[in-house]
N, C-alpha and C. Protein backbone atom coordinates (compact mmCIF):
# COMPACT_ATOMS: atom_id res chain seq x y z
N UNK A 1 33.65 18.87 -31.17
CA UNK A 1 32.71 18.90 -32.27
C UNK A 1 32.61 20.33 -32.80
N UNK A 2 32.41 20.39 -33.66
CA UNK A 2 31.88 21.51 -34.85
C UNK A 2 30.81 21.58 -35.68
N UNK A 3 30.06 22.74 -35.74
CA UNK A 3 28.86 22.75 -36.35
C UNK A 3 29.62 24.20 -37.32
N UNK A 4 29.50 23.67 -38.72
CA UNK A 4 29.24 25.45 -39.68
C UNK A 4 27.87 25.46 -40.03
N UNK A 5 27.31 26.08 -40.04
CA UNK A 5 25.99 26.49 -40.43
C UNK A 5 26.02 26.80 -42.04
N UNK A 6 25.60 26.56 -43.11
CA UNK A 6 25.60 26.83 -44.53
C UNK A 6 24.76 26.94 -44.88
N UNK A 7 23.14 27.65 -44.21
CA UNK A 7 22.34 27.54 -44.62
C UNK A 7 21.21 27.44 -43.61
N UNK A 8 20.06 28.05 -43.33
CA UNK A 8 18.63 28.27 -42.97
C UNK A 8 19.40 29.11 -41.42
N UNK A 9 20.43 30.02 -41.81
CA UNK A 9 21.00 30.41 -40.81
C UNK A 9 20.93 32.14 -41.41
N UNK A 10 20.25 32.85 -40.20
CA UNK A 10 19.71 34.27 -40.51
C UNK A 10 18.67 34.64 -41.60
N UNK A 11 17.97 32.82 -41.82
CA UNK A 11 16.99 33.32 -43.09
C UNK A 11 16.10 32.14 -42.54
N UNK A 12 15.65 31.60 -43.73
CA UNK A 12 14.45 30.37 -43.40
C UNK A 12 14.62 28.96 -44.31
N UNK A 13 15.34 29.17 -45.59
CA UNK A 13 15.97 28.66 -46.66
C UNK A 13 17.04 27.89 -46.84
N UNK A 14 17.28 26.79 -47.40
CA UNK A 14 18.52 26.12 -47.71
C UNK A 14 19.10 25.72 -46.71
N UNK A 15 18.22 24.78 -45.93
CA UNK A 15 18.93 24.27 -44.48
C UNK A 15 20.04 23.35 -44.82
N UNK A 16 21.11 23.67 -44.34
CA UNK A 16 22.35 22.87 -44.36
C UNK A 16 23.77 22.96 -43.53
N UNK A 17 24.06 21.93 -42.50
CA UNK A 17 25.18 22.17 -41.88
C UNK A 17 25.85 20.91 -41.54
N UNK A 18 26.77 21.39 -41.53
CA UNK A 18 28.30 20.56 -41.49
C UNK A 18 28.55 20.28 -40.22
N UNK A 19 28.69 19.00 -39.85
CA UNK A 19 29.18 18.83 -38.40
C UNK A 19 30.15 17.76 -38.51
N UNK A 20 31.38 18.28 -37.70
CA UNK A 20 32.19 17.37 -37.70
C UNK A 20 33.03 17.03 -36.25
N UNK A 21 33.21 15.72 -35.62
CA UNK A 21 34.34 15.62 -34.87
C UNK A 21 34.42 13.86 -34.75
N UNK A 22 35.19 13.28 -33.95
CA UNK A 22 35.47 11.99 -33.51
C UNK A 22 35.70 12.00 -35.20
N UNK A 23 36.72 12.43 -36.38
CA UNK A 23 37.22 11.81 -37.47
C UNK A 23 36.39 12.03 -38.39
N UNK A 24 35.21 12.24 -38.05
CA UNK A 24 33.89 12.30 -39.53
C UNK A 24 33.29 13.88 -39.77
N UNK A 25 32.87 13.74 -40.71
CA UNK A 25 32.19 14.93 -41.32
C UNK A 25 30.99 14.72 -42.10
N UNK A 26 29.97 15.26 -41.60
CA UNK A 26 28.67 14.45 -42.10
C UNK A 26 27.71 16.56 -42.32
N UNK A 27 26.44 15.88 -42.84
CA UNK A 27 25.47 17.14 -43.24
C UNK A 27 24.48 17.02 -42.99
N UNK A 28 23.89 17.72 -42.11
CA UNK A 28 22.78 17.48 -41.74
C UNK A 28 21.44 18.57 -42.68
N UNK A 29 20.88 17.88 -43.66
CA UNK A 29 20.32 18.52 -44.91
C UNK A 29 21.14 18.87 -45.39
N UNK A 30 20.14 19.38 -47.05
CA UNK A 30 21.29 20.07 -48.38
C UNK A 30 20.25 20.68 -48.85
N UNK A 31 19.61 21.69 -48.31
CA UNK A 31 17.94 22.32 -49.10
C UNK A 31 18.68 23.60 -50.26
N UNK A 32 17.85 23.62 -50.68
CA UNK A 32 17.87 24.89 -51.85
C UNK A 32 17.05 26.05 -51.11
N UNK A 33 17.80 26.93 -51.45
CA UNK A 33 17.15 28.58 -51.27
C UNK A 33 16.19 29.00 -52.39
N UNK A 34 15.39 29.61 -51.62
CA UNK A 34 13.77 29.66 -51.98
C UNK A 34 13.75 31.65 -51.92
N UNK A 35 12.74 32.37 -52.52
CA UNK A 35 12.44 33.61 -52.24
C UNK A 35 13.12 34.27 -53.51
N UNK A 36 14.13 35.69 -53.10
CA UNK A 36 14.09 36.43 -54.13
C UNK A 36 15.44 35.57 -55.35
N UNK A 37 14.95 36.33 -56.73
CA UNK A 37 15.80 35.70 -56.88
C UNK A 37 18.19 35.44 -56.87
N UNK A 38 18.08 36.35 -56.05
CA UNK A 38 19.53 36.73 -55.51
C UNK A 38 19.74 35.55 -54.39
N UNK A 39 18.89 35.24 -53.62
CA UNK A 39 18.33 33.83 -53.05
C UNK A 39 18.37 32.87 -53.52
N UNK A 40 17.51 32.53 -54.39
CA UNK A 40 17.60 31.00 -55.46
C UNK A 40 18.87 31.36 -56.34
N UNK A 41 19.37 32.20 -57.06
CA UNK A 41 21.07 32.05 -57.05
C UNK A 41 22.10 31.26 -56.55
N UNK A 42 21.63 31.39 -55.38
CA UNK A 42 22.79 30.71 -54.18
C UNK A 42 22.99 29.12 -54.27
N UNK A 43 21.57 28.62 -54.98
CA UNK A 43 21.11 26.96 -55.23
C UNK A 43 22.53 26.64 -56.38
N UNK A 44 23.40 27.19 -57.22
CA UNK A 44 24.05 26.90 -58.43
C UNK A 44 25.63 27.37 -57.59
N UNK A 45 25.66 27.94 -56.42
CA UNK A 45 27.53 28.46 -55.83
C UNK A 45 27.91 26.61 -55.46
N UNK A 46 29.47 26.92 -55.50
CA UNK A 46 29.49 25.68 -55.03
C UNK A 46 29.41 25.79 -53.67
N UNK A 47 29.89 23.94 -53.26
CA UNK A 47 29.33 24.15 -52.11
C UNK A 47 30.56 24.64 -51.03
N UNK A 48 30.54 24.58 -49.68
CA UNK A 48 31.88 25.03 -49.08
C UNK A 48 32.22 24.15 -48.24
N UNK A 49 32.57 22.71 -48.82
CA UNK A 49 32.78 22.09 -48.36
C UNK A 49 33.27 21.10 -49.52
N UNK A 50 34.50 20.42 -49.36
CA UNK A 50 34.75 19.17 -50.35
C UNK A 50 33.65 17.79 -50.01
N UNK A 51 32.77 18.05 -51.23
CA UNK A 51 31.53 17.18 -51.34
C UNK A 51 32.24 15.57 -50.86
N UNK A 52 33.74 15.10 -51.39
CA UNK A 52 34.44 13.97 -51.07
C UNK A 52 34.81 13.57 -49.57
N UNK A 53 34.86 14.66 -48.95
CA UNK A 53 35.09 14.07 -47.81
C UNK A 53 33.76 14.11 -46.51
N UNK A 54 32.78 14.13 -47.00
CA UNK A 54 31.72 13.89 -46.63
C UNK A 54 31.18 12.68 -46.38
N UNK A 55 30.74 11.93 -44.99
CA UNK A 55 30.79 10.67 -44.39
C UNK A 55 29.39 9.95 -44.98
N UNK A 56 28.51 11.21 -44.48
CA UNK A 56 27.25 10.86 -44.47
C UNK A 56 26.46 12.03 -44.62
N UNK A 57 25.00 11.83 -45.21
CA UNK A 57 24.23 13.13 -45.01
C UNK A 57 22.76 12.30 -44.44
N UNK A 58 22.35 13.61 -42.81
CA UNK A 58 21.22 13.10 -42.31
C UNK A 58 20.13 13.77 -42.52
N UNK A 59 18.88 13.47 -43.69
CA UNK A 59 18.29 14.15 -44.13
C UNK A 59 17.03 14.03 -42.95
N UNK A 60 16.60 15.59 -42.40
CA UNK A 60 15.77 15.71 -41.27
C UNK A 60 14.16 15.25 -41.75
N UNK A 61 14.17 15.82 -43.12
CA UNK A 61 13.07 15.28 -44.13
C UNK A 61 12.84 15.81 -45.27
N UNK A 62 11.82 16.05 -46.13
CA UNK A 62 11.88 16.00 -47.63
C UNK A 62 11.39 16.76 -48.04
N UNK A 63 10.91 18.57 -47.42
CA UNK A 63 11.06 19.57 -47.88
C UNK A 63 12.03 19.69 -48.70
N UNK A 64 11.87 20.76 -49.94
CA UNK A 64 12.93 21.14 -50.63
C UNK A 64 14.02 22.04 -50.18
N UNK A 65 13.52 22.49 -49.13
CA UNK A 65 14.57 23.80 -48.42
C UNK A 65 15.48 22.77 -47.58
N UNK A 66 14.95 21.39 -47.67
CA UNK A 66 15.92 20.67 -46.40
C UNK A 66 16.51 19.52 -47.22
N UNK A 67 16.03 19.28 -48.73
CA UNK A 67 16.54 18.13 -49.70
C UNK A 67 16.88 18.63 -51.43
N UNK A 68 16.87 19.96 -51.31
CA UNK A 68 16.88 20.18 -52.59
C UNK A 68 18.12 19.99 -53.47
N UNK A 69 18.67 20.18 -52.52
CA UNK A 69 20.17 20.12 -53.28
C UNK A 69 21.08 19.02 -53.44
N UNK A 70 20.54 18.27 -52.86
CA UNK A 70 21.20 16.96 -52.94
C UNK A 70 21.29 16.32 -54.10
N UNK A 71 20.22 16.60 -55.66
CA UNK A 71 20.78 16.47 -57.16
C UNK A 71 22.86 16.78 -57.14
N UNK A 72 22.57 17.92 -56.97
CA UNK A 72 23.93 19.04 -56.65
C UNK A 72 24.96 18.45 -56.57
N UNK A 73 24.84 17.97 -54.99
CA UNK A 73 25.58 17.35 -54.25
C UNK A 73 26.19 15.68 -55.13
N UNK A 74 25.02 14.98 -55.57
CA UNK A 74 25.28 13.88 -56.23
C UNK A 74 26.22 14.22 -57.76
N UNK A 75 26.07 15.23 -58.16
CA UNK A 75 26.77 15.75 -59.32
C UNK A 75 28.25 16.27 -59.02
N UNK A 76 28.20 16.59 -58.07
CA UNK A 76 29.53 17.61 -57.67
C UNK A 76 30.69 16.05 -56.69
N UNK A 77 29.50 14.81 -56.85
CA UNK A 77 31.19 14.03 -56.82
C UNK A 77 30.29 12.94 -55.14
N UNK A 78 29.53 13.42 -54.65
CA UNK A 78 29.11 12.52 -53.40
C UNK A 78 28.51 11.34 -54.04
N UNK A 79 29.00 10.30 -53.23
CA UNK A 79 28.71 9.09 -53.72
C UNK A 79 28.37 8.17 -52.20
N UNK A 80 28.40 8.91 -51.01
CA UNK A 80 28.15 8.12 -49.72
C UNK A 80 26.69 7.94 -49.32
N UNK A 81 26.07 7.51 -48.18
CA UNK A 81 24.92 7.14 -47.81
C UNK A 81 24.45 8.14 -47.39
N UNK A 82 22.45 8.55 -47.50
CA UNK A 82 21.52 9.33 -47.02
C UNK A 82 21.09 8.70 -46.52
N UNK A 83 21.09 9.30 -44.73
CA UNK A 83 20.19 8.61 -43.95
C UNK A 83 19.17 9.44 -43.56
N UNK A 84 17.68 8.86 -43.83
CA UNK A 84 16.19 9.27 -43.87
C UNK A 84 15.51 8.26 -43.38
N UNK A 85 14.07 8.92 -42.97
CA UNK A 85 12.57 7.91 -42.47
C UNK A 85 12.39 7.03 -44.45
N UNK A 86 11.75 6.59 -44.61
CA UNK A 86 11.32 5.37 -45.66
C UNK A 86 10.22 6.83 -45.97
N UNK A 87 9.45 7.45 -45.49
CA UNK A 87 8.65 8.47 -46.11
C UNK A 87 9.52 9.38 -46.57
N UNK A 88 10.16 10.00 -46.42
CA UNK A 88 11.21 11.01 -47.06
C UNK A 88 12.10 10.40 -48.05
N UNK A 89 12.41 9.49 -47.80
CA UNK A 89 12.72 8.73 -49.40
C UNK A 89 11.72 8.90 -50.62
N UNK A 90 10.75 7.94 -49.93
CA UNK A 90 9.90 8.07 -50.92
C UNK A 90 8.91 9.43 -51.86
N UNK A 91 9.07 10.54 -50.56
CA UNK A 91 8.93 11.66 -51.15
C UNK A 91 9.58 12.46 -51.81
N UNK A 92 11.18 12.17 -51.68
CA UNK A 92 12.24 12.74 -52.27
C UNK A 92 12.38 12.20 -53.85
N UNK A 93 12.13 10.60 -54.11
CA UNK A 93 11.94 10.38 -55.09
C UNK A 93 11.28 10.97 -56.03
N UNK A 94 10.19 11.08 -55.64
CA UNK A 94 9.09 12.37 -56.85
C UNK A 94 9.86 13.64 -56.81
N UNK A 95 10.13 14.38 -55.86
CA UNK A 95 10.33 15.93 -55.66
C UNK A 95 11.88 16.16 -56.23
N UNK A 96 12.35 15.61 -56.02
CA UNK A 96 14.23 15.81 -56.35
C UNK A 96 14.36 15.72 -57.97
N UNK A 97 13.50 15.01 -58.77
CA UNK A 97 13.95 14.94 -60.38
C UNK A 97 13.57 16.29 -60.47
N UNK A 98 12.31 16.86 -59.74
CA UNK A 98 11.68 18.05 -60.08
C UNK A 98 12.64 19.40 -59.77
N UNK A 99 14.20 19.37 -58.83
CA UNK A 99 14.60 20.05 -58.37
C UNK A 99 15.54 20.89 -59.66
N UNK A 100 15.61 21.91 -59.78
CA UNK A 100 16.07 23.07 -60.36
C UNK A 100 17.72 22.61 -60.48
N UNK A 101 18.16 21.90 -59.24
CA UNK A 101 19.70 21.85 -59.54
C UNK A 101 19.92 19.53 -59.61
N UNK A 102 18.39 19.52 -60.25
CA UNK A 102 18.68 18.12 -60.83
C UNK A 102 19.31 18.18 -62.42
N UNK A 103 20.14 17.12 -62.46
CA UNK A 103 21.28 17.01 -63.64
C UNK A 103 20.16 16.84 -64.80
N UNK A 104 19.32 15.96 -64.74
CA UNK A 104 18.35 15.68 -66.16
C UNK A 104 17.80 17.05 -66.50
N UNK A 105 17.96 18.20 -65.72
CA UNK A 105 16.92 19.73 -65.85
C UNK A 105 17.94 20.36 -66.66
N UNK A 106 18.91 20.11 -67.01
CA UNK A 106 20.36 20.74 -67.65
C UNK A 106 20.52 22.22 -66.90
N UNK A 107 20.55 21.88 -65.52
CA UNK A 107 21.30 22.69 -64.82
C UNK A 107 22.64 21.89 -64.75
């Protein structure tokens, strides 16, 4: 197994990591970076990872630092399953149109 860290790693922001072995490659969160703005910058790089070969993403919950980017992610080509509690759905629903790197915001 493999873990890259892409995020809430040496900071507090934009939790996101890649784990992969036994054939799959999945993400555990996709948050947006929060604070200065050289920080929230980082919400618009791509990502470092081919969004396509991505199995699954396990969203821990529905902070924006731990769901923000997942507009992003849905734009940049992911089309597989988020697995979440039924409350983090439903909170993600309100909070994610609101996200900075949602497609309707003309980012």
């Amino acid at each position: 197994m493999n873990i890259t860290f892409l995020g809430a790693a040496e900071g507090v922001t934009g939790s996101n990591f890649l784990v992969e072995g036994a054939g799959k490659k999945f993400l555990v969160d996709c948050g947006m970076f929060q604070g200065s703005k050289k920080e929230e910058d980082r919400n618009y790089d791509n990502f470092a990872f081919d969004v396509k070969e991505i199995d699954f993403v396990l969203l821990t919950h529905a902070h924006i630092d731990h769901s923000g980017r997942i507009p992003k992610l849905y734009v940049d080509g992911y089309r597989n399953p988020i697995y979440a509690t039924k409350a983090t759905c439903d909170l993600c629903s309100i909070m994610l149109p609101d996200s900075r790197t949602y497609p309707g915001n003309g980012n």
